[in-house]
C-alpha atoms as a PDB file:
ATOM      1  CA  UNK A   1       0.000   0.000   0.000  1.00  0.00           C
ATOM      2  CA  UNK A   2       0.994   3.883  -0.917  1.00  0.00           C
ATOM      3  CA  UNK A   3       0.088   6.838   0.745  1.00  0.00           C
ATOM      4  CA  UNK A   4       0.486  10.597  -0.960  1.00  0.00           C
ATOM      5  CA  UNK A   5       1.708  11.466   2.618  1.00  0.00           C
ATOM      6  CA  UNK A   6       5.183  13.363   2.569  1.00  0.00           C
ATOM      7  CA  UNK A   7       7.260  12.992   5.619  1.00  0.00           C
ATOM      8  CA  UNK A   8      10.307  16.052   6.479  1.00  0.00           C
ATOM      9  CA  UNK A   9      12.997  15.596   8.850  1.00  0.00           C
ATOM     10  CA  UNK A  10      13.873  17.884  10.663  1.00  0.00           C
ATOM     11  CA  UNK A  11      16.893  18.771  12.453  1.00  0.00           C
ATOM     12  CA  UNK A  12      18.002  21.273  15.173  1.00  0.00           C
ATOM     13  CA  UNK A  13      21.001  22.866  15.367  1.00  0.00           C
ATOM     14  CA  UNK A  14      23.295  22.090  18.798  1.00  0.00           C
ATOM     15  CA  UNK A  15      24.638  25.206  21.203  1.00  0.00           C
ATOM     16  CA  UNK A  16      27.698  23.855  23.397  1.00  0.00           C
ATOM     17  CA  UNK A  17      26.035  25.121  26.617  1.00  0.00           C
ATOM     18  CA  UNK A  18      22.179  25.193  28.133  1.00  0.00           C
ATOM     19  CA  UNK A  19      19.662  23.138  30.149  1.00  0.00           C
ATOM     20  CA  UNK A  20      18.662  20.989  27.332  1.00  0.00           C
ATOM     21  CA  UNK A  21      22.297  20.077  25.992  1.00  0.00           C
ATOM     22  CA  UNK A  22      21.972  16.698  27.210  1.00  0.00           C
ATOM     23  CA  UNK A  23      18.638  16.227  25.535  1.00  0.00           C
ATOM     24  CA  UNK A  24      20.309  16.933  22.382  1.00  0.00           C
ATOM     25  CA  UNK A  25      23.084  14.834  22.683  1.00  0.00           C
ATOM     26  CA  UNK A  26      20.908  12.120  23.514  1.00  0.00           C
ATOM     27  CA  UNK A  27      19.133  12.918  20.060  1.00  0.00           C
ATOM     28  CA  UNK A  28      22.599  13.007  18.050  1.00  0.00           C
ATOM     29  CA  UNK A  29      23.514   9.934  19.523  1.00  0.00           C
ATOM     30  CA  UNK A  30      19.898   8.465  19.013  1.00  0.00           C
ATOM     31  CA  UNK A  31      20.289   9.661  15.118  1.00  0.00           C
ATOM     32  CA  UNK A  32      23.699   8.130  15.115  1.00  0.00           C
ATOM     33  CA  UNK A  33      22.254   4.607  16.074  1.00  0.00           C
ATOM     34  CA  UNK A  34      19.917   4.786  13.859  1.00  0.00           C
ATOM     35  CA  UNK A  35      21.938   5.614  10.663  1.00  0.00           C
ATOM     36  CA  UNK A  36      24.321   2.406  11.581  1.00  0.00           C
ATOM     37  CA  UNK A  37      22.734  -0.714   9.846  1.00  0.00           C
ATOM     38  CA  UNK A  38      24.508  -2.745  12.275  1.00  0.00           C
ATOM     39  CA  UNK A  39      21.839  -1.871  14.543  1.00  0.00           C
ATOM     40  CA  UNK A  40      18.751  -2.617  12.119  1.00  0.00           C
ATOM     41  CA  UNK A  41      17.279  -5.996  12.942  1.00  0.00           C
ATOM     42  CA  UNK A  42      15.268  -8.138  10.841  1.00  0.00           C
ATOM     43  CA  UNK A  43      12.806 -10.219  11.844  1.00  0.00           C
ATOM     44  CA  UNK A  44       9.746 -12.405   9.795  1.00  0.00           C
ATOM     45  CA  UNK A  45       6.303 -12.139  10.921  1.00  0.00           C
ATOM     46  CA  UNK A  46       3.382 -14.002   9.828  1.00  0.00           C
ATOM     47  CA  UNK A  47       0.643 -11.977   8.961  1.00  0.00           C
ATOM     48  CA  UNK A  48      -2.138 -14.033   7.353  1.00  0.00           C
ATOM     49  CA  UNK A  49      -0.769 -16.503   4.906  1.00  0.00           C
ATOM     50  CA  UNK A  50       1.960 -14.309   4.108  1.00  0.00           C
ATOM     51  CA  UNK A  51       5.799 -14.210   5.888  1.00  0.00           C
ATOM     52  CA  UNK A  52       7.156 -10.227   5.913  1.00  0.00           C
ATOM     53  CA  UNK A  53      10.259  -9.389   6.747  1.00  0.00           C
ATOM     54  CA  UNK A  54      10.345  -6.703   9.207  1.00  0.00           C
ATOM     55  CA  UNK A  55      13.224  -4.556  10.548  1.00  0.00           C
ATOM     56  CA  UNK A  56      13.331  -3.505  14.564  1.00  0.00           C
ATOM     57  CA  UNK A  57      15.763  -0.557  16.219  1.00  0.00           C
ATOM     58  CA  UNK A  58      16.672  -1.598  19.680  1.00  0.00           C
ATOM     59  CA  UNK A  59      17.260   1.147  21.511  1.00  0.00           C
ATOM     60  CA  UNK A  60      18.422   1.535  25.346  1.00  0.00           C
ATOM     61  CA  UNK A  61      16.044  -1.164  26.569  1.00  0.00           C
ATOM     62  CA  UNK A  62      13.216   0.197  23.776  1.00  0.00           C
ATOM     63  CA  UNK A  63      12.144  -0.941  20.635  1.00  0.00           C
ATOM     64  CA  UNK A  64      11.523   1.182  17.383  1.00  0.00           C
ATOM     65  CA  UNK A  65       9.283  -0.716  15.142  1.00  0.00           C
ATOM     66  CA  UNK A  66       6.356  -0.873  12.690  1.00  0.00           C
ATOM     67  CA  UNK A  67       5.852   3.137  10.849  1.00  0.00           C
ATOM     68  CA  UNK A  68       8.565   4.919  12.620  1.00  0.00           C
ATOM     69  CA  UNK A  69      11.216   2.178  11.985  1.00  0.00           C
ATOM     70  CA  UNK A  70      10.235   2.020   8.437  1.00  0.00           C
ATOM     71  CA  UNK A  71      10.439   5.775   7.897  1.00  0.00           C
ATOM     72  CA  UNK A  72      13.884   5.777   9.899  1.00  0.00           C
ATOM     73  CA  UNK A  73      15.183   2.816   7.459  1.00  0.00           C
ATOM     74  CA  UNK A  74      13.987   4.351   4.144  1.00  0.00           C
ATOM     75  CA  UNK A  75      15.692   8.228   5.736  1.00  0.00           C
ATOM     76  CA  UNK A  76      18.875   6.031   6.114  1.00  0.00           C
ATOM     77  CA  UNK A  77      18.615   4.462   2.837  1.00  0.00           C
ATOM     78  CA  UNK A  78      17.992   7.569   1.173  1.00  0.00           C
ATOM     79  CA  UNK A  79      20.998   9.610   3.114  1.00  0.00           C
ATOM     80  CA  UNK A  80      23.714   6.439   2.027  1.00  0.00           C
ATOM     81  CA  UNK A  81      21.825   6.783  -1.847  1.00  0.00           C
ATOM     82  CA  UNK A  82      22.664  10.096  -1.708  1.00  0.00           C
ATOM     83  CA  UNK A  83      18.607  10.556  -2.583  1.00  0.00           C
ATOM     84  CA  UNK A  84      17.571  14.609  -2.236  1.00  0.00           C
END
């Protein structure tokens, strides 16, 4: 299934000093993780009579899966295509 639905990233720009500099490290590093495809884990799931292959990001003790992991996998693919 397609969708016309148009997804943007969006990223913020770091300062070296304020309340919420951990927060954004914790992003960085959380965008880091995700761009490694060392850390993209497939699994198969039976839906119906029909085996799809599925990819998981583990991530400190959580699990990003189904939509979001999808979009995060296709952003990847498209940053090491060099896709604009």
């Amino acid at each position: 299934m397609t969708t016309t639905t148009r997804m943007q990233p969006i990223f913020e720009a770091l300062k070296e000093s304020g309340p919420n500099v951990s927060d954004s490290v914790a992003r960085i590093s959380l965008l880091a993780h995700v761009l490694d495809s060392a850390n993209h884990k497939a699994r198969l799931r039976r839906v119906g009579d029909e085996d799809l292959l599925l990819y998981d990001i583990p991530w400190e003790g959580q699990n990003i899966w189904g939509a979001t992991a999808g979009m995060l996998l296709t952003f990847t693919r498209m940053l090491n295509e060099g896709v604009t």
